[in-house]
Each structure stands twice: as C-alpha cells, then as structure tokens.
PDB file of N, CA and C in Angstrom:
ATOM      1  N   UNK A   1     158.936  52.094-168.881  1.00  0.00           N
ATOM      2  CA  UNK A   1     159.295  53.493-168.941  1.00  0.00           C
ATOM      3  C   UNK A   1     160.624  53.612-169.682  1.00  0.00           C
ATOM      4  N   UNK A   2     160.575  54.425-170.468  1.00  0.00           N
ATOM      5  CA  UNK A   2     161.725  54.644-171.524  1.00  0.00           C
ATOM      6  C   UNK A   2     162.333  56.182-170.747  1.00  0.00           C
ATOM      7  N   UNK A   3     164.039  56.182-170.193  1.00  0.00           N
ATOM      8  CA  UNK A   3     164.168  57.207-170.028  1.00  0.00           C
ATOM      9  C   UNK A   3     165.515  58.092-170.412  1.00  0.00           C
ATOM     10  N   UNK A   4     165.988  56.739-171.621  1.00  0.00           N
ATOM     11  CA  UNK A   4     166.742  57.310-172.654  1.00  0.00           C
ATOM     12  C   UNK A   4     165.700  57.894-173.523  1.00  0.00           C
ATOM     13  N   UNK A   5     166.680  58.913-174.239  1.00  0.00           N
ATOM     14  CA  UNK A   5     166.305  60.166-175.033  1.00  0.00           C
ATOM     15  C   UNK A   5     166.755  59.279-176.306  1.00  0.00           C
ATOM     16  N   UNK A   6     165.713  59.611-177.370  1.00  0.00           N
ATOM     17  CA  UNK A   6     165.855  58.909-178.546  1.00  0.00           C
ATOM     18  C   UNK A   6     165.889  60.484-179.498  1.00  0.00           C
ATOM     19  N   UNK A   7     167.487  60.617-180.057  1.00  0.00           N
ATOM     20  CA  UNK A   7     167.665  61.500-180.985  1.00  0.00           C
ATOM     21  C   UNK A   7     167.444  62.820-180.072  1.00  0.00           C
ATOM     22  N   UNK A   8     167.987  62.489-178.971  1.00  0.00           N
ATOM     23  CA  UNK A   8     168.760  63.776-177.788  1.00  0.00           C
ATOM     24  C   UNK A   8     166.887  64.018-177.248  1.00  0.00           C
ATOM     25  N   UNK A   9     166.509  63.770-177.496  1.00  0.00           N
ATOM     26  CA  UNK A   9     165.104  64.258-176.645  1.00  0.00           C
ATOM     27  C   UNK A   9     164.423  63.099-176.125  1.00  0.00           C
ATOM     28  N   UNK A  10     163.941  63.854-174.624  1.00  0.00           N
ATOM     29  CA  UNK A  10     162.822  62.834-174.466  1.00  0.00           C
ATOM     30  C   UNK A  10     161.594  62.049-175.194  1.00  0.00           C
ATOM     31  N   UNK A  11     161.807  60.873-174.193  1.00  0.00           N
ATOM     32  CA  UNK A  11     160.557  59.818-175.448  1.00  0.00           C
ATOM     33  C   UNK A  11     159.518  58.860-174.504  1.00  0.00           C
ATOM     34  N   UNK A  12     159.894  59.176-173.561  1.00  0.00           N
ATOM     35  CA  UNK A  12     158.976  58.447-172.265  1.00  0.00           C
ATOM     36  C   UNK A  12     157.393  58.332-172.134  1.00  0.00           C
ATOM     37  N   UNK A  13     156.940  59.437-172.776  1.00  0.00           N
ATOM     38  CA  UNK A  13     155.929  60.247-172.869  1.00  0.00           C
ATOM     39  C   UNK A  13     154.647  59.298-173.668  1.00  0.00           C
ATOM     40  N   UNK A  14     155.637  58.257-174.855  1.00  0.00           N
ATOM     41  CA  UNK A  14     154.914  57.599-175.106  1.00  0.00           C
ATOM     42  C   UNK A  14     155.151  55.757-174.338  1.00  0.00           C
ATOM     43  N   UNK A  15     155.483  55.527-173.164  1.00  0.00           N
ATOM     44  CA  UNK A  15     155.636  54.420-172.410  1.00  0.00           C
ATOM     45  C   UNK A  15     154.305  53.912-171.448  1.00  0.00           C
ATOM     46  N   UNK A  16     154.161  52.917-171.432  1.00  0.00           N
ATOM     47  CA  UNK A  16     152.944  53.011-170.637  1.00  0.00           C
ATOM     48  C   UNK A  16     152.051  53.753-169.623  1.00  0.00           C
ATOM     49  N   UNK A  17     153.705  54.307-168.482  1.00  0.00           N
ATOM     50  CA  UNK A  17     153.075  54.980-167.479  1.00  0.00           C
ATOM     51  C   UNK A  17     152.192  56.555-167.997  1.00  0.00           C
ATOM     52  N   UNK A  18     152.848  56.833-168.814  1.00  0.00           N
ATOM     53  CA  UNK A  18     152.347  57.726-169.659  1.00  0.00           C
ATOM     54  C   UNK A  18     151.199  57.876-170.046  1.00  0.00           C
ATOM     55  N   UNK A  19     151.128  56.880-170.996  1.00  0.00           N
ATOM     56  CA  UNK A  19     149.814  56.891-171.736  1.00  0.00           C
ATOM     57  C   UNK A  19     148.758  56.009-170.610  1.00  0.00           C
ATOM     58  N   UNK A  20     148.609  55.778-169.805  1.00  0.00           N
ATOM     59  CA  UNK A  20     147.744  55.388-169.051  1.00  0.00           C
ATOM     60  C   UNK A  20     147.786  56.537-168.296  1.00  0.00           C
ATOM     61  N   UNK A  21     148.421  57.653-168.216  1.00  0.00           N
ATOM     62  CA  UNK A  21     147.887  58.195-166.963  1.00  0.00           C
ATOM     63  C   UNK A  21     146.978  59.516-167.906  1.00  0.00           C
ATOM     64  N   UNK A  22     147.724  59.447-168.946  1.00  0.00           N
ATOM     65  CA  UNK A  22     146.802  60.023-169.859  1.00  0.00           C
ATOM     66  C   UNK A  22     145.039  60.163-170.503  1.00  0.00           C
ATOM     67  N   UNK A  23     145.224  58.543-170.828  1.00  0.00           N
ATOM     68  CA  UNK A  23     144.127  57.957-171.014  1.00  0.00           C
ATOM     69  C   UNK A  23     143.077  58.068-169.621  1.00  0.00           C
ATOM     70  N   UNK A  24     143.539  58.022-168.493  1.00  0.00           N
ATOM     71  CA  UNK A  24     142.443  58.299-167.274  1.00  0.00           C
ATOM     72  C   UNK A  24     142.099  59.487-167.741  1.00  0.00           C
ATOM     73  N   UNK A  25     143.170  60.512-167.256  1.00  0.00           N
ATOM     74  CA  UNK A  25     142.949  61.994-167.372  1.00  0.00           C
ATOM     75  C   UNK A  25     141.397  62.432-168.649  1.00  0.00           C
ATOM     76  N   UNK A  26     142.009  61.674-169.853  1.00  0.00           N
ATOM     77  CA  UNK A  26     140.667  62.062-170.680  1.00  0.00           C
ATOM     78  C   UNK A  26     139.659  61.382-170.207  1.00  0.00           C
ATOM     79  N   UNK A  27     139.574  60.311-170.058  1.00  0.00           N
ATOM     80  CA  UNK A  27     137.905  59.439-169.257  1.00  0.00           C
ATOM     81  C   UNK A  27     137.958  60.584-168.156  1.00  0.00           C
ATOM     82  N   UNK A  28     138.555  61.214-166.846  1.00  0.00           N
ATOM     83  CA  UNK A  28     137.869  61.763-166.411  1.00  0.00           C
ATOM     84  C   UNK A  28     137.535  63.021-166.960  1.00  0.00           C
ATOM     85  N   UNK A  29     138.032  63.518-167.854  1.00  0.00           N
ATOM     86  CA  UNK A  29     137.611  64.852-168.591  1.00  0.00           C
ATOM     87  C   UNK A  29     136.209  64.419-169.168  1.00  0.00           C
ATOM     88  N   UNK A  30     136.012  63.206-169.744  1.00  0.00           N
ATOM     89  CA  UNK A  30     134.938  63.216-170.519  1.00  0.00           C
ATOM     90  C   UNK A  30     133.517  62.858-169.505  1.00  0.00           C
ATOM     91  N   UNK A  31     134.047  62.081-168.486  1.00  0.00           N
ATOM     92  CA  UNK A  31     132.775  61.709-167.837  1.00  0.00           C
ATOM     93  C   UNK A  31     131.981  62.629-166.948  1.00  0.00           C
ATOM     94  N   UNK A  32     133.145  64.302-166.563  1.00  0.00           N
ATOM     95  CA  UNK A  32     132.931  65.280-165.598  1.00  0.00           C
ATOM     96  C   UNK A  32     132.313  66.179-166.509  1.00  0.00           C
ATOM     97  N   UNK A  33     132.715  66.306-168.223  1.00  0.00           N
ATOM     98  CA  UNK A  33     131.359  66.792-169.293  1.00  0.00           C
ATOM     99  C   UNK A  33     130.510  66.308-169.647  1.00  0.00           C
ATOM    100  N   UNK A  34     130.225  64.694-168.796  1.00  0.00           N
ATOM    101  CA  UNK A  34     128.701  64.259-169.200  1.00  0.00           C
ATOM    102  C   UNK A  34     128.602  63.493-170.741  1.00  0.00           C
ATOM    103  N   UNK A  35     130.371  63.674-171.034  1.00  0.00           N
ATOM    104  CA  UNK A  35     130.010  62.780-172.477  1.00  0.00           C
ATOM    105  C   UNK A  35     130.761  61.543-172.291  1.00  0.00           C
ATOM    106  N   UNK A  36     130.705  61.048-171.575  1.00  0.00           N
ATOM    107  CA  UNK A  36     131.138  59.220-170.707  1.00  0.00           C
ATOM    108  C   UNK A  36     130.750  59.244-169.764  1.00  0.00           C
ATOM    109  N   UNK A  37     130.302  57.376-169.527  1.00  0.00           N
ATOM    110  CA  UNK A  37     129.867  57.143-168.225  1.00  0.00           C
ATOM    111  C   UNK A  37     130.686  56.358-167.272  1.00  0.00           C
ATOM    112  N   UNK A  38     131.128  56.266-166.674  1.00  0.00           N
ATOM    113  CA  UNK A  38     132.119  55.567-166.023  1.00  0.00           C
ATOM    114  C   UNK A  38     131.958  54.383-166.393  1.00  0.00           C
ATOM    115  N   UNK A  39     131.062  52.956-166.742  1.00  0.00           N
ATOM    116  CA  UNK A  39     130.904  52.029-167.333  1.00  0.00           C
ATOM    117  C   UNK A  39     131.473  52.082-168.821  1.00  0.00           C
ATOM    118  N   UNK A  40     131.559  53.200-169.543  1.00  0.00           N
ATOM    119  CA  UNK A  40     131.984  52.806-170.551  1.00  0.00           C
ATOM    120  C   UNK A  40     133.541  52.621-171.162  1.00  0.00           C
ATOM    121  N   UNK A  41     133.961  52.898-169.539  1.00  0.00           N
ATOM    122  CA  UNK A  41     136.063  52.486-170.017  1.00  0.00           C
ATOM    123  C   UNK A  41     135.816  51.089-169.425  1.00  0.00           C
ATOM    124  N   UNK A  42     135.187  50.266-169.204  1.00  0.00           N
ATOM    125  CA  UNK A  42     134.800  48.607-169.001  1.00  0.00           C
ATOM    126  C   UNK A  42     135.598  47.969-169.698  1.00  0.00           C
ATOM    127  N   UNK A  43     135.907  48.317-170.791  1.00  0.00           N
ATOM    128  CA  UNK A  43     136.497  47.673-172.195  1.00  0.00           C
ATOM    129  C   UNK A  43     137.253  47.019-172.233  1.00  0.00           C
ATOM    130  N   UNK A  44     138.332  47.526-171.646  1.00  0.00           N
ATOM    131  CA  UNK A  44     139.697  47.351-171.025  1.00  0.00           C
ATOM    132  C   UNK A  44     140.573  48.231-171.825  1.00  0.00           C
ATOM    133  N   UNK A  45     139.764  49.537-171.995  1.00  0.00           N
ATOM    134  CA  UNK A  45     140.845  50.603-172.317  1.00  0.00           C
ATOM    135  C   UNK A  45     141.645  51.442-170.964  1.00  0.00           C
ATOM    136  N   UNK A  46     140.832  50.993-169.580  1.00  0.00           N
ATOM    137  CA  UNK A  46     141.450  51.371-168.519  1.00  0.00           C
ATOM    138  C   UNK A  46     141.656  50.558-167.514  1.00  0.00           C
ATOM    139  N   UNK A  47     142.322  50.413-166.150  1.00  0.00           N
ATOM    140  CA  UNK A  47     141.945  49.784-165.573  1.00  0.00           C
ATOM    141  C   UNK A  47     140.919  49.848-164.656  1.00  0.00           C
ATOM    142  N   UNK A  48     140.033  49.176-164.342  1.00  0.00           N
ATOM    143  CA  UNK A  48     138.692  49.516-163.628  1.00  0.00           C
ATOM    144  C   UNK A  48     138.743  48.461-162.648  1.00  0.00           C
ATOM    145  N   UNK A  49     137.751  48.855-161.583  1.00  0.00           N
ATOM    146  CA  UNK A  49     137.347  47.348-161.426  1.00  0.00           C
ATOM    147  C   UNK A  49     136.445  46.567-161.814  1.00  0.00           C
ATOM    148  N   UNK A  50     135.946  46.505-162.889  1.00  0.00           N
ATOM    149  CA  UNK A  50     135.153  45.575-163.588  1.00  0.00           C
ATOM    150  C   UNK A  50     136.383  45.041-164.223  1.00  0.00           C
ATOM    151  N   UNK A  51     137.222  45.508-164.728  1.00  0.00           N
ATOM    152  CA  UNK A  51     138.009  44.900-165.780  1.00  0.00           C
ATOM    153  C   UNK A  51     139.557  44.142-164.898  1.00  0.00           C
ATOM    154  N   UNK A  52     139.427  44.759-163.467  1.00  0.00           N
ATOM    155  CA  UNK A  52     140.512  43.533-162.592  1.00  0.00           C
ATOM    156  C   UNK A  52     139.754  43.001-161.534  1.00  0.00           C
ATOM    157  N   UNK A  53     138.673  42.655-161.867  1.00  0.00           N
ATOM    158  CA  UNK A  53     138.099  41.833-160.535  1.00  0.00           C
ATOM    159  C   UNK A  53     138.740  40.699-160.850  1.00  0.00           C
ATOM    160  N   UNK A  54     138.670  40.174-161.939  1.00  0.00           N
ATOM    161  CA  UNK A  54     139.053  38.532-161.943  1.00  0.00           C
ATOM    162  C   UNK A  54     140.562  38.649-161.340  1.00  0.00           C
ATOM    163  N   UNK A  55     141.300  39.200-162.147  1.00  0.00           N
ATOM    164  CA  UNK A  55     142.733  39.142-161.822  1.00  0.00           C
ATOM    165  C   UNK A  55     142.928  39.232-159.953  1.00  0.00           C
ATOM    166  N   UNK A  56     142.589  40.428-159.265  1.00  0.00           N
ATOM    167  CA  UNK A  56     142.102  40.640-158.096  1.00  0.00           C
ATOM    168  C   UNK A  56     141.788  39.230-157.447  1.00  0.00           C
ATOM    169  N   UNK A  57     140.862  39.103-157.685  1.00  0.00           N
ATOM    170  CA  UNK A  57     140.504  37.587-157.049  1.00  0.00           C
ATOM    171  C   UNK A  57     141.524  36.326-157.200  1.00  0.00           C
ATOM    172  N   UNK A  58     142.064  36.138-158.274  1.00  0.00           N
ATOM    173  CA  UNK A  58     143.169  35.030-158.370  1.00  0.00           C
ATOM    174  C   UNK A  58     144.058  35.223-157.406  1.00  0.00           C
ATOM    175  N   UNK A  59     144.251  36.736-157.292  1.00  0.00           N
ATOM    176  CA  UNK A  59     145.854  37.159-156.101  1.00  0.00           C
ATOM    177  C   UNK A  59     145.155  36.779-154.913  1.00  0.00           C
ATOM    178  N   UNK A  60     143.939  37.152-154.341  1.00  0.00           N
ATOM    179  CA  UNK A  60     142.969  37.206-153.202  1.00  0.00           C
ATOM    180  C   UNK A  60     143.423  35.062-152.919  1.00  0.00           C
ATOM    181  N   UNK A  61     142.653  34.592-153.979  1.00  0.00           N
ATOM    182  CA  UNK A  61     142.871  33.255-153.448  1.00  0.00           C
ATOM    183  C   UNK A  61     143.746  32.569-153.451  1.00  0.00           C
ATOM    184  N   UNK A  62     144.965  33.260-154.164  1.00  0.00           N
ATOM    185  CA  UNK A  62     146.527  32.899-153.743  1.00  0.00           C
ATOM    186  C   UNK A  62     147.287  32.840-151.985  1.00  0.00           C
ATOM    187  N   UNK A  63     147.142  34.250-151.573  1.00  0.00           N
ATOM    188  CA  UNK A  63     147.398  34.643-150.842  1.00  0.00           C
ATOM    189  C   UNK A  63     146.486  34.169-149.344  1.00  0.00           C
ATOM    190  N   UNK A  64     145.236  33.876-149.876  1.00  0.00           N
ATOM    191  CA  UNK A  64     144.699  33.067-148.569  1.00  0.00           C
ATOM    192  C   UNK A  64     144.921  31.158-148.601  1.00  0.00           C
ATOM    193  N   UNK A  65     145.359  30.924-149.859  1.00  0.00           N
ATOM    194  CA  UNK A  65     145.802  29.510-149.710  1.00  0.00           C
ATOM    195  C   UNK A  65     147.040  29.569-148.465  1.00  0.00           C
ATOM    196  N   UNK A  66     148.255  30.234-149.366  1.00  0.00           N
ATOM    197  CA  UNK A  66     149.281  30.307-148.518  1.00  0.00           C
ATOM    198  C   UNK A  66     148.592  31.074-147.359  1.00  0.00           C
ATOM    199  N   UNK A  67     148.091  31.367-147.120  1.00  0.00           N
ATOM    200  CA  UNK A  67     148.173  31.899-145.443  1.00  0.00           C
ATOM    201  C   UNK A  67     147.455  30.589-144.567  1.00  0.00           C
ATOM    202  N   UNK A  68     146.754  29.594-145.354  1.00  0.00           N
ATOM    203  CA  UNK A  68     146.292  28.700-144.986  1.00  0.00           C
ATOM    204  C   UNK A  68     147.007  26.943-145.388  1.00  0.00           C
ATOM    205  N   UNK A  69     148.551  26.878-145.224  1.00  0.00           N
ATOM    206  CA  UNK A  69     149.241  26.239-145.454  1.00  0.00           C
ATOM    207  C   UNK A  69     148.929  25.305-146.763  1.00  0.00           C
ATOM    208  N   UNK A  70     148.646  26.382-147.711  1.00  0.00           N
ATOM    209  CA  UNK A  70     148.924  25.740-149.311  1.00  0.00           C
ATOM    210  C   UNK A  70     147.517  24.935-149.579  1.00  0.00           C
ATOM    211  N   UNK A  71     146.350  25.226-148.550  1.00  0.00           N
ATOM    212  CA  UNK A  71     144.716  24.533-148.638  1.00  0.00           C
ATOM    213  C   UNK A  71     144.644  25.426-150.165  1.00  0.00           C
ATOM    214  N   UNK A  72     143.786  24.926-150.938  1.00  0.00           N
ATOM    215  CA  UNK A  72     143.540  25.106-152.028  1.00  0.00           C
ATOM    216  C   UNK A  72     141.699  26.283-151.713  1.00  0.00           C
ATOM    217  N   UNK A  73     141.936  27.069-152.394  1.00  0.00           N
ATOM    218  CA  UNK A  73     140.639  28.061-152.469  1.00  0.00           C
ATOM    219  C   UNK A  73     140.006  28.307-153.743  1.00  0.00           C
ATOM    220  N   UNK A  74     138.314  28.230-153.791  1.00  0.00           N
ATOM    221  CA  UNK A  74     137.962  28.145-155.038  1.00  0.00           C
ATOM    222  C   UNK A  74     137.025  29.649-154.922  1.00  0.00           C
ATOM    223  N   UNK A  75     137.185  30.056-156.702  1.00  0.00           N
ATOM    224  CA  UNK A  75     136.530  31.171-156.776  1.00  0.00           C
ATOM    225  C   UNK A  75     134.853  31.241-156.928  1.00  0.00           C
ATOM    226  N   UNK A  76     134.494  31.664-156.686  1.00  0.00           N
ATOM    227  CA  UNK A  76     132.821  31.665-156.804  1.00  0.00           C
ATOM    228  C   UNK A  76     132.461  32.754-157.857  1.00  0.00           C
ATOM    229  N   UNK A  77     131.721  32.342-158.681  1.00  0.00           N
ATOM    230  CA  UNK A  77     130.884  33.730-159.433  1.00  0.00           C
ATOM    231  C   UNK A  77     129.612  34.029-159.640  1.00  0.00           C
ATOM    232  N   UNK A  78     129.484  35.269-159.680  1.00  0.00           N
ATOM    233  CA  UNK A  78     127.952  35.646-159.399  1.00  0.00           C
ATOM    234  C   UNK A  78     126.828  34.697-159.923  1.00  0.00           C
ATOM    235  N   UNK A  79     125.435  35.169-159.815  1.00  0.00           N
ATOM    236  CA  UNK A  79     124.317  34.458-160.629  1.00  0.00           C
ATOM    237  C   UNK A  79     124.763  34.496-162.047  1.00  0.00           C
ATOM    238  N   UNK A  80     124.040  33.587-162.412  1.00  0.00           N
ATOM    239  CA  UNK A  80     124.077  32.321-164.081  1.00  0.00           C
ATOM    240  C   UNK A  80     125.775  32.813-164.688  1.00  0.00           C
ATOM    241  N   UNK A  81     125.950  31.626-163.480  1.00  0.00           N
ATOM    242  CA  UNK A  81     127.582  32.112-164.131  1.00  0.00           C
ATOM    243  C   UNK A  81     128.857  33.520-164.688  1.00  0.00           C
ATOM    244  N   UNK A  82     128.116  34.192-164.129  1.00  0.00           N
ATOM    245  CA  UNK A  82     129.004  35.332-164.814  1.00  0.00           C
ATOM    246  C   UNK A  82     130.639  35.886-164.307  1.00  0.00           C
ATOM    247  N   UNK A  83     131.041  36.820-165.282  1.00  0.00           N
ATOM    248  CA  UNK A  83     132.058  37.179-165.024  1.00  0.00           C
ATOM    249  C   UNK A  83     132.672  37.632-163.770  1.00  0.00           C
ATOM    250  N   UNK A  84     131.984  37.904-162.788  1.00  0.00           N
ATOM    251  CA  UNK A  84     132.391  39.055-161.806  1.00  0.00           C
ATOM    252  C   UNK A  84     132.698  38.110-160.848  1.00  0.00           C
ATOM    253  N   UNK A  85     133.628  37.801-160.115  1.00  0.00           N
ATOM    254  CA  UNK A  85     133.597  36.934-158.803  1.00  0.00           C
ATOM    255  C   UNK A  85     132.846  37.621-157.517  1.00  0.00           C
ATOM    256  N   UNK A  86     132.223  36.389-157.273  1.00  0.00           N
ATOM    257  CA  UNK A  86     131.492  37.222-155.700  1.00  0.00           C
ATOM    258  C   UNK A  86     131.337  36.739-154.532  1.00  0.00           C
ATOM    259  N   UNK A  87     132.424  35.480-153.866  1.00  0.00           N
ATOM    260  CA  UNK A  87     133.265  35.110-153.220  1.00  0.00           C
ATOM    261  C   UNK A  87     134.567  33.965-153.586  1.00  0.00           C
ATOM    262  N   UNK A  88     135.623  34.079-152.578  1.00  0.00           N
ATOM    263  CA  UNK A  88     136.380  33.137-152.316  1.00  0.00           C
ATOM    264  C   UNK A  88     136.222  32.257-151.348  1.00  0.00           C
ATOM    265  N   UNK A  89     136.148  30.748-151.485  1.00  0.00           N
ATOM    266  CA  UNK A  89     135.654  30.055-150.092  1.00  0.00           C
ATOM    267  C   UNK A  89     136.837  28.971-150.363  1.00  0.00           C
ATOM    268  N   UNK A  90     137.215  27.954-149.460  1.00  0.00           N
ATOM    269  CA  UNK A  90     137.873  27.466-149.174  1.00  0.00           C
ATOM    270  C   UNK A  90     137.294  25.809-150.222  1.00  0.00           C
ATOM    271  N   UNK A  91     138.394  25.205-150.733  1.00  0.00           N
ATOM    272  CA  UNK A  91     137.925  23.919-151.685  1.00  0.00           C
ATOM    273  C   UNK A  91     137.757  23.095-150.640  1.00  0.00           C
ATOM    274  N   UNK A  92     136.451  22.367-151.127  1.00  0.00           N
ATOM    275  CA  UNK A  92     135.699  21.292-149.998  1.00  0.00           C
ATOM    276  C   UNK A  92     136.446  19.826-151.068  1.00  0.00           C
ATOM    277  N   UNK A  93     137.328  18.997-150.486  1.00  0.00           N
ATOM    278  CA  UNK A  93     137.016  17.828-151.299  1.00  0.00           C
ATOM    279  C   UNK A  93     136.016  16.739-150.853  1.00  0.00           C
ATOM    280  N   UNK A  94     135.673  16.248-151.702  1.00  0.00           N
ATOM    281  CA  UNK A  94     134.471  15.322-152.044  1.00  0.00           C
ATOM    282  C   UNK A  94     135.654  13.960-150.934  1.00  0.00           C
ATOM    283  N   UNK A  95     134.618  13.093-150.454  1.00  0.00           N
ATOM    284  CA  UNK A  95     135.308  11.845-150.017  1.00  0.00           C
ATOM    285  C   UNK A  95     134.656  10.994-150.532  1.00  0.00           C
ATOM    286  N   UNK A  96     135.419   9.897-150.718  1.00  0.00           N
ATOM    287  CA  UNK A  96     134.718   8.753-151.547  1.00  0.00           C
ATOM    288  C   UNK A  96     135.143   7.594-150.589  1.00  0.00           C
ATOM    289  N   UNK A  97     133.304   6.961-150.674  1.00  0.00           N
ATOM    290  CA  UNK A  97     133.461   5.287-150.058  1.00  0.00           C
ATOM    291  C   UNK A  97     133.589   4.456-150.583  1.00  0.00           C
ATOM    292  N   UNK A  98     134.422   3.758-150.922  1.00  0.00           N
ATOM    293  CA  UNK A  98     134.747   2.521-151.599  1.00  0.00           C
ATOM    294  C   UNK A  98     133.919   0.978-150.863  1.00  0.00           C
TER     295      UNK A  98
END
C-alpha cells in the first residue's frame, strides 16, 4: 500500500490492496450478469480456492507437524495425480531389515 501522495495526490489506488479489491468487485459484477462463471477467475487472476488450495495445504501441514512435535506430514492429492490436495496424513517411515 502506497500512502504517500506522488505529485501532492493520492496514488494508493493503484497498490495491490486496491486493485484486488477491484478486480473481485468486477468478477462479481460479471458473474451476477451471467457473463462469468465463477470457475473462470481459476487463473490466478483472483484469489480462489482452486488457486490457494495448494498453498493452504502447505500451511495446514506445517502447523500440524509442529503441533505434533516437528513429526513430518505428507500431502495427498486427488485421483491420477492432480492438482487439488485431498488430504493431509501423517509421514509413515518405511523400516528396513538388515
């Protein structure tokens, strides 16, 4: 957020908080006239949750490691591999017999 005045006027307007709250405002203008579908800000022209699940999930299995004294947690993702995570479970290690 910019909230020095560049050449005595405000200039904030173009800072992120701005233009993101902007950019919603038109997706919801456009999707409440039927000319967008909520799938189509996916892109990562907004934030969605299609577009922070992953991120989401990294904090998710951060935060349950440490709550589980630094045990390591692995992410799971949906069928044939895809993008979307669709649990966090706890890392199993393998033991080996020598």
């Amino acid at each position: 957020m910019k909230y020095e005045p560049t050449n005595g006027k405000f200039t904030g307007q173009a800072a992120y908080g701005f233009v993101s709250f902007e950019k919603f405002v038109d997706a919801t203008t456009a999707i409440n006239r039927g000319l967008a579908k909520v799938g189509d800000f996916d892109d990562g022209s907004l934030a969605t949750v299609a577009t922070t699940m992953q991120g989401t999930a990294i904090l998710e299995a951060g935060r349950l490691s440490l709550d589980h004294g630094c045990r390591p947690f692995d992410i799971v993702y949906g069928e044939n591999g895809g993008e979307v995570p669709s649990e966090i479970v706890a890392h199993i290690f393998e033991k080996y017999n020598n």
